[in-house]
Structures are given as structure tokens and as C-alpha cells.
PDB file of N, CA and C in Angstrom:
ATOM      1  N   UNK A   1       5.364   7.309  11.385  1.00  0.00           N
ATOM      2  CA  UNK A   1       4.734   6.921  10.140  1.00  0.00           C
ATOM      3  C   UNK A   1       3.679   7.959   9.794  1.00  0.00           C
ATOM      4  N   UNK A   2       3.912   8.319   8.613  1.00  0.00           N
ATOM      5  CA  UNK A   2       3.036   9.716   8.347  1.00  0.00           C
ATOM      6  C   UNK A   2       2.262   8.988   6.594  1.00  0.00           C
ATOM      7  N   UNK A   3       1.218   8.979   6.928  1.00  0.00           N
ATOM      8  CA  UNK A   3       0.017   8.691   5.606  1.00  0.00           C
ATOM      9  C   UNK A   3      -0.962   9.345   5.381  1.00  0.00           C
ATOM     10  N   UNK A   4      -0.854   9.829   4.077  1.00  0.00           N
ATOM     11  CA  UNK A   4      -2.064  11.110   3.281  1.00  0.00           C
ATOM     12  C   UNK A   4      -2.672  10.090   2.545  1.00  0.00           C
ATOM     13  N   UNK A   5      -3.970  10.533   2.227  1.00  0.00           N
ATOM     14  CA  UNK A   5      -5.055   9.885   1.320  1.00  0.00           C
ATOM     15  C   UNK A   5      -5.775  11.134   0.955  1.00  0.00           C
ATOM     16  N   UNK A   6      -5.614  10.757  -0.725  1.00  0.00           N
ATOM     17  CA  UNK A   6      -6.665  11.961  -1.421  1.00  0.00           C
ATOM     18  C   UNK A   6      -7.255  10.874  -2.443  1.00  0.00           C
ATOM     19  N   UNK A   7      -8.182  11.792  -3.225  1.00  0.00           N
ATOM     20  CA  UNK A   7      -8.736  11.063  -4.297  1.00  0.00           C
ATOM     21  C   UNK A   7      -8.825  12.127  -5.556  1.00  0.00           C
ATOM     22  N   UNK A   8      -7.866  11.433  -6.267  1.00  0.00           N
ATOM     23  CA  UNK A   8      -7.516  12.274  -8.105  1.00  0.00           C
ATOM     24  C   UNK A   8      -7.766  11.343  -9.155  1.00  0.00           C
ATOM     25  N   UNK A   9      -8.528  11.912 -10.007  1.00  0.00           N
ATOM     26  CA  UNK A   9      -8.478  10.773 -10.619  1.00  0.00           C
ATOM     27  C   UNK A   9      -9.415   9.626 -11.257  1.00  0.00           C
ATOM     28  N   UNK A  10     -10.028   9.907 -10.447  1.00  0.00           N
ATOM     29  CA  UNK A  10     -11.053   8.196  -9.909  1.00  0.00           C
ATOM     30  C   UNK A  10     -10.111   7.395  -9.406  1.00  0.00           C
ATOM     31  N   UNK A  11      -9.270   7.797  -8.665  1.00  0.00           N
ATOM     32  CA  UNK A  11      -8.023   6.901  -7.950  1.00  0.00           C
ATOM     33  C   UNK A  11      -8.432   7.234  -6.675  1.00  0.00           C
ATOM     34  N   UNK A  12      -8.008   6.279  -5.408  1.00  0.00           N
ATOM     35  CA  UNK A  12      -7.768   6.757  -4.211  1.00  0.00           C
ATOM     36  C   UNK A  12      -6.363   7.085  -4.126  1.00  0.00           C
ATOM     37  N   UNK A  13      -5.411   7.976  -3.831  1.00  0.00           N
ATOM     38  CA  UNK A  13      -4.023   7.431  -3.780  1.00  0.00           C
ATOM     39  C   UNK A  13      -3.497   7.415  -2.303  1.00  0.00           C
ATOM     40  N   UNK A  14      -2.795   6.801  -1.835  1.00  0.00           N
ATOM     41  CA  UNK A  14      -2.038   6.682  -0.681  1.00  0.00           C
ATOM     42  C   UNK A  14      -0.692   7.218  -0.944  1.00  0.00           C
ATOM     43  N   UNK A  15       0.118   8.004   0.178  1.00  0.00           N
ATOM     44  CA  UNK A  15       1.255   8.005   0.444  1.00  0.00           C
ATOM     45  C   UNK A  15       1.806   7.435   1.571  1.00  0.00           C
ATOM     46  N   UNK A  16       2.808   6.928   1.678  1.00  0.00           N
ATOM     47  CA  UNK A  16       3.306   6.075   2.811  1.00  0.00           C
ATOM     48  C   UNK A  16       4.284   6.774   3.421  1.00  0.00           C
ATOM     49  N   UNK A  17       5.187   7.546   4.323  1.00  0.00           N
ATOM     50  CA  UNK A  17       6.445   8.170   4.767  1.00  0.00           C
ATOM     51  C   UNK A  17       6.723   7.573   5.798  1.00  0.00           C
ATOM     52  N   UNK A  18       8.158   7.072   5.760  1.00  0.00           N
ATOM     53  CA  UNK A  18       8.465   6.839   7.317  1.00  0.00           C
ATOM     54  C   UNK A  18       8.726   5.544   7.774  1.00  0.00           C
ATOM     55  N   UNK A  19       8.522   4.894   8.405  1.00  0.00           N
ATOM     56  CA  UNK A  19       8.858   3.225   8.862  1.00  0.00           C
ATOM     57  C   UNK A  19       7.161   2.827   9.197  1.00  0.00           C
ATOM     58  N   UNK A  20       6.843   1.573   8.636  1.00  0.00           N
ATOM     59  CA  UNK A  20       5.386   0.907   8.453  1.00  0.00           C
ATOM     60  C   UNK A  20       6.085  -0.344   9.921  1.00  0.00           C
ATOM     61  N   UNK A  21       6.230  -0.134  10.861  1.00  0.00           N
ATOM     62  CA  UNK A  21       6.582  -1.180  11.408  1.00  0.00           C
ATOM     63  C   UNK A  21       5.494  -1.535  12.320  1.00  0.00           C
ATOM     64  N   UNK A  22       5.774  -2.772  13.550  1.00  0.00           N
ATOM     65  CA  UNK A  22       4.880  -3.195  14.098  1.00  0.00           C
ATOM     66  C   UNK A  22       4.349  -2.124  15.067  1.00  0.00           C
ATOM     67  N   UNK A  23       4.858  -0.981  15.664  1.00  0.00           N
ATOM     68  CA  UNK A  23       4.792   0.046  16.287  1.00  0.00           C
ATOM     69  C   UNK A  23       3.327   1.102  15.500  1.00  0.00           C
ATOM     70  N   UNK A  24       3.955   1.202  14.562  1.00  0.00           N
ATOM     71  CA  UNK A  24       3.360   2.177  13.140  1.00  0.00           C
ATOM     72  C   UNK A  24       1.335   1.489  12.875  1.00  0.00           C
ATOM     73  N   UNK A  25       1.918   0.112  12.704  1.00  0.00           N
ATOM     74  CA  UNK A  25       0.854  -0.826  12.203  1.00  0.00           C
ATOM     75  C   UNK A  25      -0.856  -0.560  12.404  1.00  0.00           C
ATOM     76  N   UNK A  26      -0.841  -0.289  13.766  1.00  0.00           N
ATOM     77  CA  UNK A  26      -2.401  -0.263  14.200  1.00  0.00           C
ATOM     78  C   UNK A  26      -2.934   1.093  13.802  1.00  0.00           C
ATOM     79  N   UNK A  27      -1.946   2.251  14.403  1.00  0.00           N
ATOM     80  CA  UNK A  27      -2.691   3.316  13.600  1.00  0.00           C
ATOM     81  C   UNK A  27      -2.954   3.186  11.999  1.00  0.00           C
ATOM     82  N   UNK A  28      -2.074   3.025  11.405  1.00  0.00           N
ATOM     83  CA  UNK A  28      -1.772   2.692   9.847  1.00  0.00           C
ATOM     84  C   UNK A  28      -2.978   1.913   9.448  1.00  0.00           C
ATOM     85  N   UNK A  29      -3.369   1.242  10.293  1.00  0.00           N
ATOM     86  CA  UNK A  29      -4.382   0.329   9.632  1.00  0.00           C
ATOM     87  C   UNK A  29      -5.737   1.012   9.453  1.00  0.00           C
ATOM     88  N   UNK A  30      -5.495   1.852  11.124  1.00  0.00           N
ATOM     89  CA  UNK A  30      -6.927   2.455  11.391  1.00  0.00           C
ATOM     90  C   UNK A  30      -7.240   3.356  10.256  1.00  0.00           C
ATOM     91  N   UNK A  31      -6.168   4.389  10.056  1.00  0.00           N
ATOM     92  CA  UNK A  31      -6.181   5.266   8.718  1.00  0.00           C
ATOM     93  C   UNK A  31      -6.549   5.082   7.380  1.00  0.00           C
ATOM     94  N   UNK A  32      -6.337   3.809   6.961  1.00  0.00           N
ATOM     95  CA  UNK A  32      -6.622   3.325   6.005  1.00  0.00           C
ATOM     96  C   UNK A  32      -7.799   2.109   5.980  1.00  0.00           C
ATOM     97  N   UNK A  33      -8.275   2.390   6.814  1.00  0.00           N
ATOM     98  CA  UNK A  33     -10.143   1.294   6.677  1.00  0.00           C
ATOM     99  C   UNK A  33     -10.917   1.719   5.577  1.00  0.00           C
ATOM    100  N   UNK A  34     -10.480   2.871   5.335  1.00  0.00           N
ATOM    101  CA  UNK A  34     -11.479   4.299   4.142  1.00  0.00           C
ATOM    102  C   UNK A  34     -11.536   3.444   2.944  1.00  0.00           C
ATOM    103  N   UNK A  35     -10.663   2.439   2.515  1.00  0.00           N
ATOM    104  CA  UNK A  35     -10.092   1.930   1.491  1.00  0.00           C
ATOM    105  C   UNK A  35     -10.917   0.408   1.732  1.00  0.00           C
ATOM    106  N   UNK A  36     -11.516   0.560   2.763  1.00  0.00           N
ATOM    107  CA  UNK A  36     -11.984  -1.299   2.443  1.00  0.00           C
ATOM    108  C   UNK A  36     -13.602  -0.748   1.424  1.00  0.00           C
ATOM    109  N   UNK A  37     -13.956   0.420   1.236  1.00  0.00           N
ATOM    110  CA  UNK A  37     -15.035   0.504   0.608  1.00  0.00           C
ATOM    111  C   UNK A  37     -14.590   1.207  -0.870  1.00  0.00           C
ATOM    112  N   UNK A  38     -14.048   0.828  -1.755  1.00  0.00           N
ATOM    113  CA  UNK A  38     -13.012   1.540  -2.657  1.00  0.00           C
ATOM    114  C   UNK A  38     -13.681   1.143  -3.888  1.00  0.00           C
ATOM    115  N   UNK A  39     -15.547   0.612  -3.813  1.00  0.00           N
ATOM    116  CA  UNK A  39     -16.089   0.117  -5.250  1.00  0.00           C
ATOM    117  C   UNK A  39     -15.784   1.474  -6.256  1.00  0.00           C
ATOM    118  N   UNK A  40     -15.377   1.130  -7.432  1.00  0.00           N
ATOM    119  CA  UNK A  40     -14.936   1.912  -8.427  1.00  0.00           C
ATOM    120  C   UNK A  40     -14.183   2.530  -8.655  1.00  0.00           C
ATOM    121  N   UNK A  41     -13.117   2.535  -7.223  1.00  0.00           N
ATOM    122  CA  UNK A  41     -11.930   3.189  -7.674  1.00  0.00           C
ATOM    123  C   UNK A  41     -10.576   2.146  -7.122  1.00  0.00           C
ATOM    124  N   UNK A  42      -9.628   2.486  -8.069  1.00  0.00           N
ATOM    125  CA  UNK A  42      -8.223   1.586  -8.145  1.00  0.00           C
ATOM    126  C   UNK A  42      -7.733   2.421  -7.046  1.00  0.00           C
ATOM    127  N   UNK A  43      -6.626   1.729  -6.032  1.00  0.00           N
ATOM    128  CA  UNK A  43      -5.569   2.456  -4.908  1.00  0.00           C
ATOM    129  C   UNK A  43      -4.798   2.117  -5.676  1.00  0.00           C
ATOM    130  N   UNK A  44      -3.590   3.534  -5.382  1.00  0.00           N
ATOM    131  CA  UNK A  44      -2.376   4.027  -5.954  1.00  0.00           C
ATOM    132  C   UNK A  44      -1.923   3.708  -4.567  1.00  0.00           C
ATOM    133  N   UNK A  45      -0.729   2.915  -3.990  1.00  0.00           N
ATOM    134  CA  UNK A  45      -0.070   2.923  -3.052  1.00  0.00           C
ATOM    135  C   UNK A  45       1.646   3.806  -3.317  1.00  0.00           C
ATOM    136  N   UNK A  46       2.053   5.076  -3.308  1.00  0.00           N
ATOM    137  CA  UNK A  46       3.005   5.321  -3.215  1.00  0.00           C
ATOM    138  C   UNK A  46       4.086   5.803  -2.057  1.00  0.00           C
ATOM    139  N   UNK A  47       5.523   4.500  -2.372  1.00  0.00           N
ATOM    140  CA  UNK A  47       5.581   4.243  -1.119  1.00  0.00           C
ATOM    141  C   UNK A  47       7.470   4.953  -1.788  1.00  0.00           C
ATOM    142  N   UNK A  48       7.560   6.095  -2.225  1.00  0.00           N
ATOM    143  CA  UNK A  48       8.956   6.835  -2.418  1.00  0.00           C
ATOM    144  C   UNK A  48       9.287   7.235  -1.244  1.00  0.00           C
ATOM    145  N   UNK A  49       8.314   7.286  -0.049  1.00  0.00           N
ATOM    146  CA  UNK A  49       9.090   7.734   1.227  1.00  0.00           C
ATOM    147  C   UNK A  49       8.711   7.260   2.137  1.00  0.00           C
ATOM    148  N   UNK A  50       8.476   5.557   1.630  1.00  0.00           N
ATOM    149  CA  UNK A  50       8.639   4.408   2.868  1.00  0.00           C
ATOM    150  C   UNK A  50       9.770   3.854   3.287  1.00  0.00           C
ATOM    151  N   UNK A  51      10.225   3.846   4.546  1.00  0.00           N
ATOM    152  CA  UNK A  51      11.482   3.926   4.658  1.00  0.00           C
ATOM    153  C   UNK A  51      11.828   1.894   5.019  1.00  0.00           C
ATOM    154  N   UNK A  52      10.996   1.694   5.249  1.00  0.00           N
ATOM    155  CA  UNK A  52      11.113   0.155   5.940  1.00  0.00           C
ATOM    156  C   UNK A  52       9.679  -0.425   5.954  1.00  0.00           C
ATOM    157  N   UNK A  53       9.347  -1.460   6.050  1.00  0.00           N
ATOM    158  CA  UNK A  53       7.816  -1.971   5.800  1.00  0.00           C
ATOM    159  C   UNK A  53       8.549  -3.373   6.540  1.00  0.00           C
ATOM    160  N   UNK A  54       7.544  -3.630   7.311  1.00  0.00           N
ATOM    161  CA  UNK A  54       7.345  -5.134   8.480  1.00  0.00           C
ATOM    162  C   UNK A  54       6.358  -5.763   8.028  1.00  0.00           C
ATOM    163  N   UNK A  55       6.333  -7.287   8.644  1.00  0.00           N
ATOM    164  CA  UNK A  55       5.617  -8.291   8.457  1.00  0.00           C
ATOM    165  C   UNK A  55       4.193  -7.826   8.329  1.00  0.00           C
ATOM    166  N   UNK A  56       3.938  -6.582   9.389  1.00  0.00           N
ATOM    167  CA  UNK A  56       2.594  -6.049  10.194  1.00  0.00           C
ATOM    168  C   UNK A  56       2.374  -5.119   9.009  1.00  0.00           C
ATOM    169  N   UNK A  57       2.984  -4.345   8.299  1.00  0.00           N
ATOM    170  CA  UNK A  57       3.135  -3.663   7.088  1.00  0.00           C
ATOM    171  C   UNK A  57       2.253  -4.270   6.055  1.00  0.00           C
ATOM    172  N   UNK A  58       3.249  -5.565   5.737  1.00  0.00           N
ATOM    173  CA  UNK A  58       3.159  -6.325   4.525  1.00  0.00           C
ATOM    174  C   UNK A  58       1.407  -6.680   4.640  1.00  0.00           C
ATOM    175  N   UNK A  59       1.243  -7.219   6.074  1.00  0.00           N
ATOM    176  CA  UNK A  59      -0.494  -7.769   6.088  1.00  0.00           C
ATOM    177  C   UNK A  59      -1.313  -6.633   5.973  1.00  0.00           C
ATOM    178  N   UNK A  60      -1.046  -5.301   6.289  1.00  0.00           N
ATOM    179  CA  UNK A  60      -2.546  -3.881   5.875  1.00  0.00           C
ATOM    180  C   UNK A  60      -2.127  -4.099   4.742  1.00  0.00           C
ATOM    181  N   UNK A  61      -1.144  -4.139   3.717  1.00  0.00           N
ATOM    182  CA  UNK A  61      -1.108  -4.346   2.205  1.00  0.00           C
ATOM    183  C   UNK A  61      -1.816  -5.316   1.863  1.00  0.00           C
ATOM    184  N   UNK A  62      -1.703  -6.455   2.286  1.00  0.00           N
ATOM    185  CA  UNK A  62      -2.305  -7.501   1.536  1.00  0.00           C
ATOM    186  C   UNK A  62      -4.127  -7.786   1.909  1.00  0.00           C
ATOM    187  N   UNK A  63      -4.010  -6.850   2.800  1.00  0.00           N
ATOM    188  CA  UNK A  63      -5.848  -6.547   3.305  1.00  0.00           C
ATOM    189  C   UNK A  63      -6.306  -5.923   2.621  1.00  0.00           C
ATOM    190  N   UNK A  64      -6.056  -4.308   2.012  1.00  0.00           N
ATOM    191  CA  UNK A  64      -6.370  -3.753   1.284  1.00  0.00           C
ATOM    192  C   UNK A  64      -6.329  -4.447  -0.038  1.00  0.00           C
ATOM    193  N   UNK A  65      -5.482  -5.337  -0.550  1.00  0.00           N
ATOM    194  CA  UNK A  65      -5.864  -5.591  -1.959  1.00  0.00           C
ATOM    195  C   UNK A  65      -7.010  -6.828  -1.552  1.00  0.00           C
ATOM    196  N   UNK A  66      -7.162  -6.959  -0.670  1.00  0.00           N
ATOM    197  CA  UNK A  66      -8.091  -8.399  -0.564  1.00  0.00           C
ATOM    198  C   UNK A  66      -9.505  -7.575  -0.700  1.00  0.00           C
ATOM    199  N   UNK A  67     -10.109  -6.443   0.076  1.00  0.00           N
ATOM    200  CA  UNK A  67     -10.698  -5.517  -0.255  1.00  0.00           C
ATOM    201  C   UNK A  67     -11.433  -5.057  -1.722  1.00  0.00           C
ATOM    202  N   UNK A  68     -10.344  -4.615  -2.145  1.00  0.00           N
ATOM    203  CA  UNK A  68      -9.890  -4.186  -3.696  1.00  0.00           C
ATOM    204  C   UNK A  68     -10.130  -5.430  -4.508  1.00  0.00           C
ATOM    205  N   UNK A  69      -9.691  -6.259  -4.387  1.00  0.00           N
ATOM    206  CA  UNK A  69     -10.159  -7.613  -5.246  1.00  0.00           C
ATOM    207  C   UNK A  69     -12.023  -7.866  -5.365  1.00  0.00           C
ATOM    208  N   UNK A  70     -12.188  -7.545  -4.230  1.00  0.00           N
ATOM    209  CA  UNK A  70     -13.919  -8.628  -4.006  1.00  0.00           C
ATOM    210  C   UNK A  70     -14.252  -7.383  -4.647  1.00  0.00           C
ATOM    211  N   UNK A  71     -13.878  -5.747  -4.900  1.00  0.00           N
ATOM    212  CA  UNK A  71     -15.234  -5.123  -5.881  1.00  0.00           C
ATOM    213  C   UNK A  71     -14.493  -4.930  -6.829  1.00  0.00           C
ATOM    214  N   UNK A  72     -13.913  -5.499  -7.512  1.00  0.00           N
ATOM    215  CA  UNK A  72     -13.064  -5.143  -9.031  1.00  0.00           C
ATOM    216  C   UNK A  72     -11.964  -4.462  -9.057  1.00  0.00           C
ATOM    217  N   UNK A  73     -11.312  -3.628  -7.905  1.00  0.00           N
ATOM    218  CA  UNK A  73     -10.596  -3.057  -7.641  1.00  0.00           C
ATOM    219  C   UNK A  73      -9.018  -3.194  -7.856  1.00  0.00           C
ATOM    220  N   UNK A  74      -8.248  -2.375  -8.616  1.00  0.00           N
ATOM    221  CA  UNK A  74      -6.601  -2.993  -8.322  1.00  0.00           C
ATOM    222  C   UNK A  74      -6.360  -1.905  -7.217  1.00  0.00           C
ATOM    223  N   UNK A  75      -5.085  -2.520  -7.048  1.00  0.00           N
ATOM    224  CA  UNK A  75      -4.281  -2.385  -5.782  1.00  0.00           C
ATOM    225  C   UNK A  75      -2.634  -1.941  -6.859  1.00  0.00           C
ATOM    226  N   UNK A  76      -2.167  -0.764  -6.646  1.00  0.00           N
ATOM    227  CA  UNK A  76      -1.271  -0.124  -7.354  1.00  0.00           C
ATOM    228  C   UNK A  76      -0.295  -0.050  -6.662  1.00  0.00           C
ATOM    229  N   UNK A  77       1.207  -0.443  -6.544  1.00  0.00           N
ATOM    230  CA  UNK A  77       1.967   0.153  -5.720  1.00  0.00           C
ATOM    231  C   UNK A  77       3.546   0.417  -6.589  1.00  0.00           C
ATOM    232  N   UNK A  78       3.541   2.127  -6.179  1.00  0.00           N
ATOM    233  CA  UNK A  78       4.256   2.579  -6.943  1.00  0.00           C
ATOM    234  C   UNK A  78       5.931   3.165  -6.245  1.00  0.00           C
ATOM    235  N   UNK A  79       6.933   3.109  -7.050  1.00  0.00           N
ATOM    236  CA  UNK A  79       8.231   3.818  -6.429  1.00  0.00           C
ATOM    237  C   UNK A  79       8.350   3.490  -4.854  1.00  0.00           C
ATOM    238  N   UNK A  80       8.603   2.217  -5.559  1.00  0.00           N
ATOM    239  CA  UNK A  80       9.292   1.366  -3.746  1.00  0.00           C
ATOM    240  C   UNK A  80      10.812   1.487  -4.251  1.00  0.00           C
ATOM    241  N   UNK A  81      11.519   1.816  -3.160  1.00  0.00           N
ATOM    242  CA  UNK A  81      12.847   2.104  -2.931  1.00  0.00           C
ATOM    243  C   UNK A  81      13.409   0.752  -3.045  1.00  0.00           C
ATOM    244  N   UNK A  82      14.839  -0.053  -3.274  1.00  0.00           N
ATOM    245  CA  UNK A  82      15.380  -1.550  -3.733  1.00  0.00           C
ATOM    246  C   UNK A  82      15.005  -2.256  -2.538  1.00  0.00           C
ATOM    247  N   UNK A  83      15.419  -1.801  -1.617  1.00  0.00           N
ATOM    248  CA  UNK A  83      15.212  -2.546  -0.211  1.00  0.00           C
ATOM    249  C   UNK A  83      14.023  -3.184   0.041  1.00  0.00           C
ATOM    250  N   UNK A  84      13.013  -1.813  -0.151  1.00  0.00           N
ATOM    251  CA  UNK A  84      11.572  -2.243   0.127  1.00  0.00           C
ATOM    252  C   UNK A  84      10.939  -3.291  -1.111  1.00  0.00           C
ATOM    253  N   UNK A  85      11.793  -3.443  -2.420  1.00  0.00           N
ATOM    254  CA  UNK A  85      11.409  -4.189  -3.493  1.00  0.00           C
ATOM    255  C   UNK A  85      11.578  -5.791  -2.882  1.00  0.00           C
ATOM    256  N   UNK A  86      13.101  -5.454  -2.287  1.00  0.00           N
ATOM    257  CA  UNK A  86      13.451  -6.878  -1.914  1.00  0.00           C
ATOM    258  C   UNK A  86      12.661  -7.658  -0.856  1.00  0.00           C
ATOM    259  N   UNK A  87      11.847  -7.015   0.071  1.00  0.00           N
ATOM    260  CA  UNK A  87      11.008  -7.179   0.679  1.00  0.00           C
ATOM    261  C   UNK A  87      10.065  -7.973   0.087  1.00  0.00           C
ATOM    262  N   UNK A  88       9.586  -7.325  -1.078  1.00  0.00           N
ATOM    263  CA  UNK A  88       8.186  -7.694  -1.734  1.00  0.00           C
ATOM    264  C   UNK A  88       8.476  -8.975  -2.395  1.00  0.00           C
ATOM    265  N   UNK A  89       9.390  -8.698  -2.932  1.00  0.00           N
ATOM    266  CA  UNK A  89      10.606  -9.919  -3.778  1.00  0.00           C
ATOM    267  C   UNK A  89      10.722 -11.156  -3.204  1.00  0.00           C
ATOM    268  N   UNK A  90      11.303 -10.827  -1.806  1.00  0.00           N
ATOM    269  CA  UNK A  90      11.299 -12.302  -0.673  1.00  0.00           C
ATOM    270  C   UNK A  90       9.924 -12.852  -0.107  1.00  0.00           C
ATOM    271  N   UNK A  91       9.329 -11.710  -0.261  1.00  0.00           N
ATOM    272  CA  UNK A  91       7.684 -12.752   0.756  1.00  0.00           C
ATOM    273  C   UNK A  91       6.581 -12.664  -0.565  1.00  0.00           C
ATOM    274  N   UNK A  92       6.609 -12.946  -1.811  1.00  0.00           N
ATOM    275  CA  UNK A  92       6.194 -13.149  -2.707  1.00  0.00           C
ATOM    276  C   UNK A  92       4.832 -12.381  -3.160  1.00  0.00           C
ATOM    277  N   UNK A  93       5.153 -11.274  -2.372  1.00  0.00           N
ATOM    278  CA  UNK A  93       4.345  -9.846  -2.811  1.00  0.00           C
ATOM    279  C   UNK A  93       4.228  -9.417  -4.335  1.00  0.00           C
ATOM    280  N   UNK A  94       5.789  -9.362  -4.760  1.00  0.00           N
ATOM    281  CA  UNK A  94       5.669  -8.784  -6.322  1.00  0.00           C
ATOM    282  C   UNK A  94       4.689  -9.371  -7.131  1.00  0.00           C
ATOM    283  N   UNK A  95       4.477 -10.741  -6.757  1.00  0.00           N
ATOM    284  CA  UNK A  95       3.559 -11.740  -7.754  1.00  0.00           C
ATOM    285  C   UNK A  95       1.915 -11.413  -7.680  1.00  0.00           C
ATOM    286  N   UNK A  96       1.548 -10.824  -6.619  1.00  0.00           N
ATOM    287  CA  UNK A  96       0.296 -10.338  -6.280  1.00  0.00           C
ATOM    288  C   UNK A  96      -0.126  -9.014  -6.417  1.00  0.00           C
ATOM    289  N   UNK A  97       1.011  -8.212  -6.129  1.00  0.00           N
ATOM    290  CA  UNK A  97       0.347  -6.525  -6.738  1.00  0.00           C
ATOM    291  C   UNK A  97       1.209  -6.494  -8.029  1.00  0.00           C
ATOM    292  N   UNK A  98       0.234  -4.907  -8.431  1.00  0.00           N
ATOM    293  CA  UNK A  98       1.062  -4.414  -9.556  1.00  0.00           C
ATOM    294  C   UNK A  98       1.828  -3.642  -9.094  1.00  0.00           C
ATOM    295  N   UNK A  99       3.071  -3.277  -9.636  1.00  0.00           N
ATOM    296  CA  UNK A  99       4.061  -2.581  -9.232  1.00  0.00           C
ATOM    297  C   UNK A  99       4.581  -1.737 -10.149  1.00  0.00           C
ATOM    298  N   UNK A 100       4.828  -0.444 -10.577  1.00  0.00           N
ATOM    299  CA  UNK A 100       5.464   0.561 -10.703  1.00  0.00           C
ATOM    300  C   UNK A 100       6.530   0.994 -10.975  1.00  0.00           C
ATOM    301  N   UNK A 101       7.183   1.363 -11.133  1.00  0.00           N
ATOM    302  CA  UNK A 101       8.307   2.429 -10.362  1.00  0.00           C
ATOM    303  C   UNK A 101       8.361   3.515 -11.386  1.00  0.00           C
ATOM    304  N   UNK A 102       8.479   4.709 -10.835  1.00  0.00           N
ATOM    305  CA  UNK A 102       8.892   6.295 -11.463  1.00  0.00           C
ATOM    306  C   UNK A 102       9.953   6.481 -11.095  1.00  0.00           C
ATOM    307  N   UNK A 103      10.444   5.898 -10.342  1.00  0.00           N
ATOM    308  CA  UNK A 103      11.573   6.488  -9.568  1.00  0.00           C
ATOM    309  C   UNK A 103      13.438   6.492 -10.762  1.00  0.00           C
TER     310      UNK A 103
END
């Protein structure tokens, strides 16, 4: 699991590559703590080269927007591949972020 963080924008953006699984999870999380202090800027989550996302996945997502919520913050997630949609689709993710696609 390979994740970049820059800031363009007044955005933070994330990239995701690779499999987010329970293996992946703890570093993934550690990498992205940067984001629990995100007053004034929106996260871009782009996940075009996430290959698979787990339960353990789905919860650093739904931490970070919990984050993102308490200072005004959205939570962006962009160019999820069908699979990874259906994911979001079945555990009732789509209804809670905003979602994207460029793809």
C-alpha cells in the first residue's frame, strides 16, 4: 500500500495505490493522522489506484471524515474503480461521502 499526501489548492489531497487491507491498515492510518488537524482545508481522497479496500480500510475513511466533519471540513473521494464503488455501495458509504468520478 503506497500513499502520497500533498497540499494544492487549499486542499489536502490523498492518493491511495495498492490494496488498503487489514495488513496495509495500521501503517495507513499512521500516515494519515496529518489529516485529523485539516481546519480549513477539504481532503481530496483519490483512490484510481486503489486496488481493494477492507473493513479496516473502510474505518481510516470513515475517521478521517469524522475529523473533517467536527471543523467544517468535507471529505472528497474521487475515481473509485466499480468494485471499490460496490464496496461503498454495500456498507452504506456512498450516502456519507461525496463522491466523484473522473474516471
Amino acid at each position: 500500500m503506497k500513499t502520497t499526501f500533498r497540499e494544492e489548492d487549499g486542499k489536502f489531497i490523498v492518493t491511495l495505490e495498492g490494496r488498503l487491507d487489514t495488513t496495509a491498515s495500521e501503517q495507513t492510518a499512521k500516515e494519515l493522522e496529518v489529516l485529523n488537524d485539516c481546519t480549513g482545508h477539504d481532503i481530496l481522497i483519490d483512490c484510481s489506484r486503489l486496488e481493494y479496500i477492507s473493513s479496516s480500510g473502510l474505518r481510516i475513511l470513515l475517521n478521517i471524515r469524522k475529523y473533517a466533519g467536527a471543523v467544517g471540513s468535507k471529505v472528497i473521494i474521487k475515481n473509485m474503480r466499480d468494485d471499490i464503488r460496490k464496496v461503498f455501495d454495500m456498507t452504506g458509504f456512498s450516502n456519507i461521502f461525496i463522491i466523484q468520478n473522473d474516471l
